[in-house]
PDB file of N, CA and C in Angstrom:
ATOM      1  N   UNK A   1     103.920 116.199 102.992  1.00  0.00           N
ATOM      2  CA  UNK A   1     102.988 115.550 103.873  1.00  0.00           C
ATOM      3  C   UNK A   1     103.505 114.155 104.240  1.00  0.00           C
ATOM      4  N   UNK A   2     104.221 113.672 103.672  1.00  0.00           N
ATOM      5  CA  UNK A   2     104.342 111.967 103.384  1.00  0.00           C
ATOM      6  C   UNK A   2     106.047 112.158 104.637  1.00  0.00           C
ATOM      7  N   UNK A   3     106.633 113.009 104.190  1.00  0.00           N
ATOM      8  CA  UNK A   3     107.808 113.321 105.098  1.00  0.00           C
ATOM      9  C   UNK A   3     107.101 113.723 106.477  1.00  0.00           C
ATOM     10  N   UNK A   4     106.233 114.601 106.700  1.00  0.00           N
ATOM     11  CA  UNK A   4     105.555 114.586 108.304  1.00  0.00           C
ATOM     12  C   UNK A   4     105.595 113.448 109.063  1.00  0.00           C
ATOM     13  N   UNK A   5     104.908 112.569 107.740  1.00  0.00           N
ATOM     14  CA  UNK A   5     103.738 111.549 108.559  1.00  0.00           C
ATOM     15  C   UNK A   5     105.240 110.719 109.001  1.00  0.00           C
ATOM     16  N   UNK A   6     106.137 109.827 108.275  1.00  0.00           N
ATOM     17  CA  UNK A   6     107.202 109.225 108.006  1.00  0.00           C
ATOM     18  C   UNK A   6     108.080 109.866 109.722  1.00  0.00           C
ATOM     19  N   UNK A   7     108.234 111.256 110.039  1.00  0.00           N
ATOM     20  CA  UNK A   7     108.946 111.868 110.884  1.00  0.00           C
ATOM     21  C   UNK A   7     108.419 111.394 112.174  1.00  0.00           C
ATOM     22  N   UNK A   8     106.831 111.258 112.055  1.00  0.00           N
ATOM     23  CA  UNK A   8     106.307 110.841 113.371  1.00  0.00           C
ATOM     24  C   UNK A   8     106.384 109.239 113.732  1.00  0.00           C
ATOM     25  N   UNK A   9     106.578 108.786 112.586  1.00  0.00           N
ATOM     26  CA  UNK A   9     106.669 106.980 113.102  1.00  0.00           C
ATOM     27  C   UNK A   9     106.323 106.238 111.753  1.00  0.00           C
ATOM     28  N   UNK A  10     105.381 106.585 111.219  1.00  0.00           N
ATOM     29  CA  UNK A  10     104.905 106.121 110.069  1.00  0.00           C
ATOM     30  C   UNK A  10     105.567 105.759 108.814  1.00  0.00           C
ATOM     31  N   UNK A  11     105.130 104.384 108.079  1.00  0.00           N
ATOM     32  CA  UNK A  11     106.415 103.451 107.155  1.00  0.00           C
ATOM     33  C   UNK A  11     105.656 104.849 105.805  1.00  0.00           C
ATOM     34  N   UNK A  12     106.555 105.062 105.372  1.00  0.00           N
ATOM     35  CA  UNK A  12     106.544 105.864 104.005  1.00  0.00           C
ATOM     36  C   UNK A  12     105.379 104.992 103.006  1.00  0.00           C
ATOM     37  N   UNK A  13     105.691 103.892 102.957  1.00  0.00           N
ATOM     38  CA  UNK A  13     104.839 102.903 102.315  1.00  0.00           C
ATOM     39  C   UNK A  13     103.306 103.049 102.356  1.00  0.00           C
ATOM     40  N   UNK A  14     102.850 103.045 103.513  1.00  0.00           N
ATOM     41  CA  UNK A  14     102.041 103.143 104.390  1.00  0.00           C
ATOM     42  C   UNK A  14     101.329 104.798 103.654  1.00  0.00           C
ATOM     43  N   UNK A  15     102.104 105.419 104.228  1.00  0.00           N
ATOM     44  CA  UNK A  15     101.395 106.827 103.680  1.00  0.00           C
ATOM     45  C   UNK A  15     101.355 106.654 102.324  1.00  0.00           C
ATOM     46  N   UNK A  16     102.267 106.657 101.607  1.00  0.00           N
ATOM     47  CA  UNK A  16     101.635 106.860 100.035  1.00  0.00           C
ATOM     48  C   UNK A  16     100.389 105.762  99.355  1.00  0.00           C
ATOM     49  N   UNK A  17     100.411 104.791 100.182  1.00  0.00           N
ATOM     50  CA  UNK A  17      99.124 103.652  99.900  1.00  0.00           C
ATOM     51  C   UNK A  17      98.012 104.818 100.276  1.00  0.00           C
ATOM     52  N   UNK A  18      98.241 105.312 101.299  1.00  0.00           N
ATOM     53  CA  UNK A  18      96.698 106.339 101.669  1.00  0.00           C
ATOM     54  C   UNK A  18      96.644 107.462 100.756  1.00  0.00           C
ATOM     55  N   UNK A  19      97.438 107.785 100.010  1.00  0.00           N
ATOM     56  CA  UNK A  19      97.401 109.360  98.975  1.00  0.00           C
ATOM     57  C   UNK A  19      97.508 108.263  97.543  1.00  0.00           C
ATOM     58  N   UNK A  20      97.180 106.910  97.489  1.00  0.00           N
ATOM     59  CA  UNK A  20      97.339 106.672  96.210  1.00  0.00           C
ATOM     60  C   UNK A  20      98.365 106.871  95.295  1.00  0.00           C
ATOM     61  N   UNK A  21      99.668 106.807  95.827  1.00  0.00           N
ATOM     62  CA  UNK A  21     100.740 107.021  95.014  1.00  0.00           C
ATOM     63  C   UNK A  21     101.775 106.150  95.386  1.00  0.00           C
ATOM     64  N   UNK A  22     102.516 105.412  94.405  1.00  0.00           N
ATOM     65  CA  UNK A  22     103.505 103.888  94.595  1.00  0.00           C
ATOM     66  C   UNK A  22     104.569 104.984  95.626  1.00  0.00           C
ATOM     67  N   UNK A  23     105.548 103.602  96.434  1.00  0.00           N
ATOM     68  CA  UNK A  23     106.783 104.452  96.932  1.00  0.00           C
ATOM     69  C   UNK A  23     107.356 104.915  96.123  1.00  0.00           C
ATOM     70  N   UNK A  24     107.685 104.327  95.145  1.00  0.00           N
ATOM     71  CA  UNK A  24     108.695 104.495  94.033  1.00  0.00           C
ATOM     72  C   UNK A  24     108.299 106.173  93.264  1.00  0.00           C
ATOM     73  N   UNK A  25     107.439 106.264  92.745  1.00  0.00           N
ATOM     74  CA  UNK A  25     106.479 107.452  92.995  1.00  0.00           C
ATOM     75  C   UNK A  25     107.173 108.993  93.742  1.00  0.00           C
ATOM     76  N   UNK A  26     107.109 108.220  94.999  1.00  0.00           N
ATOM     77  CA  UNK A  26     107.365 109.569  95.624  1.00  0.00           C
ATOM     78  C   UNK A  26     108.770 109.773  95.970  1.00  0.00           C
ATOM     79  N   UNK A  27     109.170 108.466  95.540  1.00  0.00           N
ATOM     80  CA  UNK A  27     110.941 108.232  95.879  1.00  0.00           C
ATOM     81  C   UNK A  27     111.749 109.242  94.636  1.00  0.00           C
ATOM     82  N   UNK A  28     110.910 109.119  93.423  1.00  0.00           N
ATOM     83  CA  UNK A  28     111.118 109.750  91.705  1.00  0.00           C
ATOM     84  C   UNK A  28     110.875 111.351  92.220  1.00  0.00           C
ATOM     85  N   UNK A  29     109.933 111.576  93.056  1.00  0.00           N
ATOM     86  CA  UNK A  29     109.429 112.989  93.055  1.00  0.00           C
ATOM     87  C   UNK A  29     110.119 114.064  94.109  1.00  0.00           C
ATOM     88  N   UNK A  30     110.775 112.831  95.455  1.00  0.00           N
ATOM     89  CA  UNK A  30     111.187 113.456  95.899  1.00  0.00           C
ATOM     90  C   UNK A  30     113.397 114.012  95.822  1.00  0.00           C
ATOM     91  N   UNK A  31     113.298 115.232  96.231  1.00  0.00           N
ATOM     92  CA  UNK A  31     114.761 115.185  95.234  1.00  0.00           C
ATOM     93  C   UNK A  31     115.705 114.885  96.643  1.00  0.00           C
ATOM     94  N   UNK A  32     117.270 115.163  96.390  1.00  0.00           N
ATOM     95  CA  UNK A  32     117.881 115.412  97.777  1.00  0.00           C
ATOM     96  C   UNK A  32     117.618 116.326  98.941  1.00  0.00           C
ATOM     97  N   UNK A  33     117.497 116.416  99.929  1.00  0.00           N
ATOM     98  CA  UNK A  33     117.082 117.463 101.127  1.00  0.00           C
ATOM     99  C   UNK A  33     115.796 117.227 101.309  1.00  0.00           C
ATOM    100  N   UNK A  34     115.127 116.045 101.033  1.00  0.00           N
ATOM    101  CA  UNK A  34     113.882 116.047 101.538  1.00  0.00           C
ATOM    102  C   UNK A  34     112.766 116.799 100.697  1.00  0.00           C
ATOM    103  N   UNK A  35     113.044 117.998  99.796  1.00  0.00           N
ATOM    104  CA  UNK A  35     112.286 119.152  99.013  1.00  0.00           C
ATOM    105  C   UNK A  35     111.583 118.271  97.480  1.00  0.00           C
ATOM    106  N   UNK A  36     110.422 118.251  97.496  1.00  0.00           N
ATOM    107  CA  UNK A  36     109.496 117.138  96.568  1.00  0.00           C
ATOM    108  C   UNK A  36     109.588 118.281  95.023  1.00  0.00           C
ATOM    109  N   UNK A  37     109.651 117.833  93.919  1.00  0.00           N
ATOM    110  CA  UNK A  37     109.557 118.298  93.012  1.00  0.00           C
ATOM    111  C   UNK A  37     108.024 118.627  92.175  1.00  0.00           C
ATOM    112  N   UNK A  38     107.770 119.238  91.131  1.00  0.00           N
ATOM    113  CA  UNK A  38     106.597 119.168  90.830  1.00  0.00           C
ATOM    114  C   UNK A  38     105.696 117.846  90.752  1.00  0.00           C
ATOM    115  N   UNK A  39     104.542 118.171  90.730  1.00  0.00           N
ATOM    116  CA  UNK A  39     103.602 116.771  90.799  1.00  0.00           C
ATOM    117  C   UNK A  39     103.917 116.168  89.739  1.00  0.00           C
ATOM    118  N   UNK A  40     103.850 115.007  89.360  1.00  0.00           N
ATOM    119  CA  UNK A  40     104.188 114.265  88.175  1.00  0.00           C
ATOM    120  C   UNK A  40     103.287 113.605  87.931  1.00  0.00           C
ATOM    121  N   UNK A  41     101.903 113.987  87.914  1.00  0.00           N
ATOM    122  CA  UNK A  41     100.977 112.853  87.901  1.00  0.00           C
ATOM    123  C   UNK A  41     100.466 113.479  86.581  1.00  0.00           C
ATOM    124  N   UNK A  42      99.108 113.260  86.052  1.00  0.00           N
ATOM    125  CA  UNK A  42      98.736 113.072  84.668  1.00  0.00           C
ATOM    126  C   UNK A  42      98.108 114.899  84.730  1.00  0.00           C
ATOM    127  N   UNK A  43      97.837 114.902  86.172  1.00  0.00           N
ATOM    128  CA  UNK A  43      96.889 116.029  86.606  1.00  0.00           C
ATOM    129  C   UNK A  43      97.870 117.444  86.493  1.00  0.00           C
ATOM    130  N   UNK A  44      99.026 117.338  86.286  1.00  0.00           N
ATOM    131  CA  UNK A  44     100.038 118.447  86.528  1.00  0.00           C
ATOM    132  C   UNK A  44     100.501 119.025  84.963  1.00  0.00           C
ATOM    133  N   UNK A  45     100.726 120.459  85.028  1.00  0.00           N
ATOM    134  CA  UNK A  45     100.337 121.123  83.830  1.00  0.00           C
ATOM    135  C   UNK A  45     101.684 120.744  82.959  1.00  0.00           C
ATOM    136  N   UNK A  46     101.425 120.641  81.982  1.00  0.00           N
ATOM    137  CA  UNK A  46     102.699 120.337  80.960  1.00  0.00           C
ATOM    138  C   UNK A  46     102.633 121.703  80.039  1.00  0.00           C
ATOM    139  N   UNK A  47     103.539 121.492  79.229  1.00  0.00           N
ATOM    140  CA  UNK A  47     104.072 122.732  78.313  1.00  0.00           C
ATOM    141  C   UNK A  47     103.643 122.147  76.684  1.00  0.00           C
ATOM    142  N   UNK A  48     103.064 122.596  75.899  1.00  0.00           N
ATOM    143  CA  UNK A  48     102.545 121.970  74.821  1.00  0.00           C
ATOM    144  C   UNK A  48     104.087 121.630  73.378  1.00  0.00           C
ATOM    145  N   UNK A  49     103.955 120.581  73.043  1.00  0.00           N
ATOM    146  CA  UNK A  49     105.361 119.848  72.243  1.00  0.00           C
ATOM    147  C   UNK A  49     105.431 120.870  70.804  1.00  0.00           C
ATOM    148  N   UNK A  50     106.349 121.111  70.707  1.00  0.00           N
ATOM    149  CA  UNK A  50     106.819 121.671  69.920  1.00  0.00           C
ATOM    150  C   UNK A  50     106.434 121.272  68.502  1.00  0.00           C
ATOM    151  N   UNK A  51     106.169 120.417  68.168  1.00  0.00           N
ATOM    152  CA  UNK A  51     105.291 120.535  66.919  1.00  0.00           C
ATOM    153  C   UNK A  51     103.912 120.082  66.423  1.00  0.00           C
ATOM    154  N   UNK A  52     103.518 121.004  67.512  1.00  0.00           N
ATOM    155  CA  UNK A  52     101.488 121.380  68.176  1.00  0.00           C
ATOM    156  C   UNK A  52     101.446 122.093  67.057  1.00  0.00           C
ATOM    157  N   UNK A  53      99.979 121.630  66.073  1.00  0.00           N
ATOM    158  CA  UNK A  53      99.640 122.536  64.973  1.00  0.00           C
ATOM    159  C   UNK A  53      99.652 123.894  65.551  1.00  0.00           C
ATOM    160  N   UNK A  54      99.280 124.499  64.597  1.00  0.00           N
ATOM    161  CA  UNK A  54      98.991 126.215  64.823  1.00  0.00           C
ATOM    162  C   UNK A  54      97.564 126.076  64.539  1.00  0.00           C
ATOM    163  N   UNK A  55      97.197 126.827  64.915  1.00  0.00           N
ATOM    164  CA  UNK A  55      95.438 126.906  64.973  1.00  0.00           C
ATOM    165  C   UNK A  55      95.604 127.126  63.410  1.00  0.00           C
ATOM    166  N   UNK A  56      95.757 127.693  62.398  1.00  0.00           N
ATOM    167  CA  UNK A  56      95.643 127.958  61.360  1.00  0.00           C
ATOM    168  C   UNK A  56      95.593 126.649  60.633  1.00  0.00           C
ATOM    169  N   UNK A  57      96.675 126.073  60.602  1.00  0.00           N
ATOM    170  CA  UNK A  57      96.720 124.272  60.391  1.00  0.00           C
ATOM    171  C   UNK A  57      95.661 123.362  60.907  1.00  0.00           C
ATOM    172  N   UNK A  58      95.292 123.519  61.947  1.00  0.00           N
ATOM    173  CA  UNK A  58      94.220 123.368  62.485  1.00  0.00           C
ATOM    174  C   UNK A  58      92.924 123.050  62.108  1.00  0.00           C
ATOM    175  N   UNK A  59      92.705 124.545  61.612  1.00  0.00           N
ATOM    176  CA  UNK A  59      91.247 125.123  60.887  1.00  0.00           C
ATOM    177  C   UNK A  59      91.441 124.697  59.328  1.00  0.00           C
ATOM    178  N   UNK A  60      92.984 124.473  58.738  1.00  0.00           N
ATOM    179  CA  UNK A  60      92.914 124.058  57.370  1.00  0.00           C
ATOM    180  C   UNK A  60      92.237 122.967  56.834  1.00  0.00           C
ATOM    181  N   UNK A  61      93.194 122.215  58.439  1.00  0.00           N
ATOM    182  CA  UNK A  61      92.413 120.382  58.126  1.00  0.00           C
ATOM    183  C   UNK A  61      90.911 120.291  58.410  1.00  0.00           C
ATOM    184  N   UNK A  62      90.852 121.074  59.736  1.00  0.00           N
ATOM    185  CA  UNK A  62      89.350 120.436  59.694  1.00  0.00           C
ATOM    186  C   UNK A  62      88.602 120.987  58.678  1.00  0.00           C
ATOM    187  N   UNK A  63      88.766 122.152  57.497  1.00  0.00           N
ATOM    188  CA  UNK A  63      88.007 122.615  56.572  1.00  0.00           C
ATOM    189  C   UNK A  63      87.866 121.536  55.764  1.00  0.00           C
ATOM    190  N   UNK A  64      89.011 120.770  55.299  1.00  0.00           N
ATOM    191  CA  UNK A  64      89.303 119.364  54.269  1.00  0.00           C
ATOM    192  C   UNK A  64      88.399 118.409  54.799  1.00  0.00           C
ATOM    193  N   UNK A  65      88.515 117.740  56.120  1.00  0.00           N
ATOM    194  CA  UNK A  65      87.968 116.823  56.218  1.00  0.00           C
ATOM    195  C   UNK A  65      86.820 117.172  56.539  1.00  0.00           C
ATOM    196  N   UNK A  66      85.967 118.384  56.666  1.00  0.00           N
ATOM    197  CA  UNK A  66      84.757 118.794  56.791  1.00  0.00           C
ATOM    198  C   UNK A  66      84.130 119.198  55.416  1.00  0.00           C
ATOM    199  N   UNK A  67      84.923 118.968  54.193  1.00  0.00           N
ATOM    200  CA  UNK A  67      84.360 119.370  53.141  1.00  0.00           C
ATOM    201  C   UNK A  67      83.337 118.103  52.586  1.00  0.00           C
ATOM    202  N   UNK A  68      82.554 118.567  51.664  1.00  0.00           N
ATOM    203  CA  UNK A  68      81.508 117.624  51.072  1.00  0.00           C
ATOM    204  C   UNK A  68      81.727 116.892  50.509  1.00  0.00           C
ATOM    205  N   UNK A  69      83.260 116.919  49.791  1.00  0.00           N
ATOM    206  CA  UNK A  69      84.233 115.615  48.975  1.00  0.00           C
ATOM    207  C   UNK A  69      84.834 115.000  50.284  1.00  0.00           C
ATOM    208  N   UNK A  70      85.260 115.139  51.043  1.00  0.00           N
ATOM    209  CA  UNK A  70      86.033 114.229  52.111  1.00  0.00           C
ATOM    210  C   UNK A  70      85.263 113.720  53.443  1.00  0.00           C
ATOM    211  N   UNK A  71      83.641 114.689  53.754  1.00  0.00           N
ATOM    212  CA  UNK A  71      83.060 114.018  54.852  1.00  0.00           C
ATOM    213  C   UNK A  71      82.886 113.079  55.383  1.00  0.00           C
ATOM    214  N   UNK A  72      82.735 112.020  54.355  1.00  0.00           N
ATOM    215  CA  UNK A  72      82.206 110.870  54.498  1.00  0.00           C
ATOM    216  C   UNK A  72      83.097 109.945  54.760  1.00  0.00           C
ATOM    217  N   UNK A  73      84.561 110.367  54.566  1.00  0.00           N
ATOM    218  CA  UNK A  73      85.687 109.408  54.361  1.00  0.00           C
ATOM    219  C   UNK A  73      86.607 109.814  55.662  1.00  0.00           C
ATOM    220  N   UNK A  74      87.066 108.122  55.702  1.00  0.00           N
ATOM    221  CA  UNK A  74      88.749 107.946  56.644  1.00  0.00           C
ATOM    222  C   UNK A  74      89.967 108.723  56.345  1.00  0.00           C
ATOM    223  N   UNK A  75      90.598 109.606  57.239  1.00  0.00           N
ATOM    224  CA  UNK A  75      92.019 109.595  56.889  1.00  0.00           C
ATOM    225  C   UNK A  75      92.661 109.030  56.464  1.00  0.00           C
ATOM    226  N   UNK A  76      92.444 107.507  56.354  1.00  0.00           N
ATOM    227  CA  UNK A  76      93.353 106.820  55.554  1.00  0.00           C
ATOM    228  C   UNK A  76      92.869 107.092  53.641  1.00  0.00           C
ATOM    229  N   UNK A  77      91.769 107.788  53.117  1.00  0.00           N
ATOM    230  CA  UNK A  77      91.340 107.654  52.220  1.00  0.00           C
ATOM    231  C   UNK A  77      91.793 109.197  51.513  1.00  0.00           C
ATOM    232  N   UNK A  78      91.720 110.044  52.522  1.00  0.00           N
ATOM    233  CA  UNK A  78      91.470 111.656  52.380  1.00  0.00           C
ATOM    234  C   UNK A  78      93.497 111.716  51.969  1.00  0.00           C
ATOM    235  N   UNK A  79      93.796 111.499  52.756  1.00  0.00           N
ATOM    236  CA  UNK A  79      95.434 111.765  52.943  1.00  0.00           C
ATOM    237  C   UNK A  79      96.050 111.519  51.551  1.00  0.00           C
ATOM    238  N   UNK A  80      96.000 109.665  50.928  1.00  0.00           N
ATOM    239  CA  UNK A  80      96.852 109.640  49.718  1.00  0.00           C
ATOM    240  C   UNK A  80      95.937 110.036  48.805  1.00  0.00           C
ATOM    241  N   UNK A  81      94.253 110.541  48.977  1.00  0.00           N
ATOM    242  CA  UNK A  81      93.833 111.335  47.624  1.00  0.00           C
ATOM    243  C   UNK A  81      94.237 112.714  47.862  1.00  0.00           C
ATOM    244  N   UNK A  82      94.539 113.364  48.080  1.00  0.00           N
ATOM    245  CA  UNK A  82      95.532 114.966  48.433  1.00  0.00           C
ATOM    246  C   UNK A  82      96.294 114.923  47.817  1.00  0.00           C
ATOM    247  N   UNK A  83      97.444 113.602  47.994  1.00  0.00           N
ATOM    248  CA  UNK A  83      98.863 113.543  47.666  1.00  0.00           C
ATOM    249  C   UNK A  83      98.662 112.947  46.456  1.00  0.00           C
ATOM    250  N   UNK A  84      97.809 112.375  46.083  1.00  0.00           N
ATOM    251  CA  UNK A  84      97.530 111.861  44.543  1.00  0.00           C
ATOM    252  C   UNK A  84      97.677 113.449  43.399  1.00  0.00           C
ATOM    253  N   UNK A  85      96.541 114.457  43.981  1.00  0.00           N
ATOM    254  CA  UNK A  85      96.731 115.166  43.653  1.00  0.00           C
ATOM    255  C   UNK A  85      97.981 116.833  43.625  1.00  0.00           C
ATOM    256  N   UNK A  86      98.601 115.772  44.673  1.00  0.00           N
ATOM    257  CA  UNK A  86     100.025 116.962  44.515  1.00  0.00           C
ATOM    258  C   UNK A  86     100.153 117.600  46.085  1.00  0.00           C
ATOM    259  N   UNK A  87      99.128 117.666  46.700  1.00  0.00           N
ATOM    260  CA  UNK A  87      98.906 118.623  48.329  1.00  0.00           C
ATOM    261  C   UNK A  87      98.837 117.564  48.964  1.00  0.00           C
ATOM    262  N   UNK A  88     100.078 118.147  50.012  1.00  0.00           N
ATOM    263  CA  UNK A  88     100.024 117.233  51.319  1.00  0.00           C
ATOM    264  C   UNK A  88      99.976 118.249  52.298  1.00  0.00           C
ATOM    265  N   UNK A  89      98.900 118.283  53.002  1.00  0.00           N
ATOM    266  CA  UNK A  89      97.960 118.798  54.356  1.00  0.00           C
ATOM    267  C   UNK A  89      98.812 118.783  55.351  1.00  0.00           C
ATOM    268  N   UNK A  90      98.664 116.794  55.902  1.00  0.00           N
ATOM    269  CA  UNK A  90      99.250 116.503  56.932  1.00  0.00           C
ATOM    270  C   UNK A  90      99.319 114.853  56.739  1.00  0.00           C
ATOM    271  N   UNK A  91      99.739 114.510  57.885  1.00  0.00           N
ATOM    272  CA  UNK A  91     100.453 113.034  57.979  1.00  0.00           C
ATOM    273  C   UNK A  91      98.732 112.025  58.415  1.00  0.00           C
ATOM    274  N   UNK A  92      98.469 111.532  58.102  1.00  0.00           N
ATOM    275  CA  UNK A  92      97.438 110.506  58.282  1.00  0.00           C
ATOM    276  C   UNK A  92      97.037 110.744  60.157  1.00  0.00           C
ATOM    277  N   UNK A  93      98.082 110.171  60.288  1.00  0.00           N
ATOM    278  CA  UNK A  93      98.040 110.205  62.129  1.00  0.00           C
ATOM    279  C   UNK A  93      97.480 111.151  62.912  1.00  0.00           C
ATOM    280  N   UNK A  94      97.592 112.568  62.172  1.00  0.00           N
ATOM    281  CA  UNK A  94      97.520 113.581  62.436  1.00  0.00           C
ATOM    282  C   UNK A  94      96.119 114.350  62.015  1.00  0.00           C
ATOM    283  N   UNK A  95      95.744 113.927  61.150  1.00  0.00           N
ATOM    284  CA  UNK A  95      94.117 114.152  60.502  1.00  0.00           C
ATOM    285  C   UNK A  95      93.625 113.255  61.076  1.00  0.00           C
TER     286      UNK A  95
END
């Protein structure tokens, strides 16, 4: 769209101020030949990181920190009493 508008007269600048997106933006998005790459905005689907719990891990922790000994308490409290006792769950950050 931004290449249309640009073809008919219009400063590139100009158009992406009206679609809300920096030049620089569309300068990153667009590749050689004019052909724009996927959206890169927050709204565009990503692929989940490679060390995304497993639902099983998941359901472990929230059983821990949903239990009647740990409800009441911070991850920072739950985590080194685990590891006090020998089981490490997960990383603080992560609970």
């Amino acid at each position: 769209m931004i290449e249309e508008v640009a073809a008919s007269g219009c400063r590139r600048a100009l158009a992406c101020a009206a679609l809300i997106i920096s030049l620089r933006t569309h300068q990153s998005w667009t590749q050689e030949g004019g052909m724009s790459s996927e959206d890169g905005r927050k709204t565009a689907s990503r692929t989940a990181p490679a060390n995304k719990l497993s639902e099983d891990e998941r359901q472990a922790i929230l059983a821990v920190i949903n239990s009647m000994e740990f409800g009441s308490l911070p991850p920072s409290q739950i985590v080194p009493t685990l590891v006090d006792r020998g089981g490490d769950l997960a990383a603080e950050s992560t609970v």
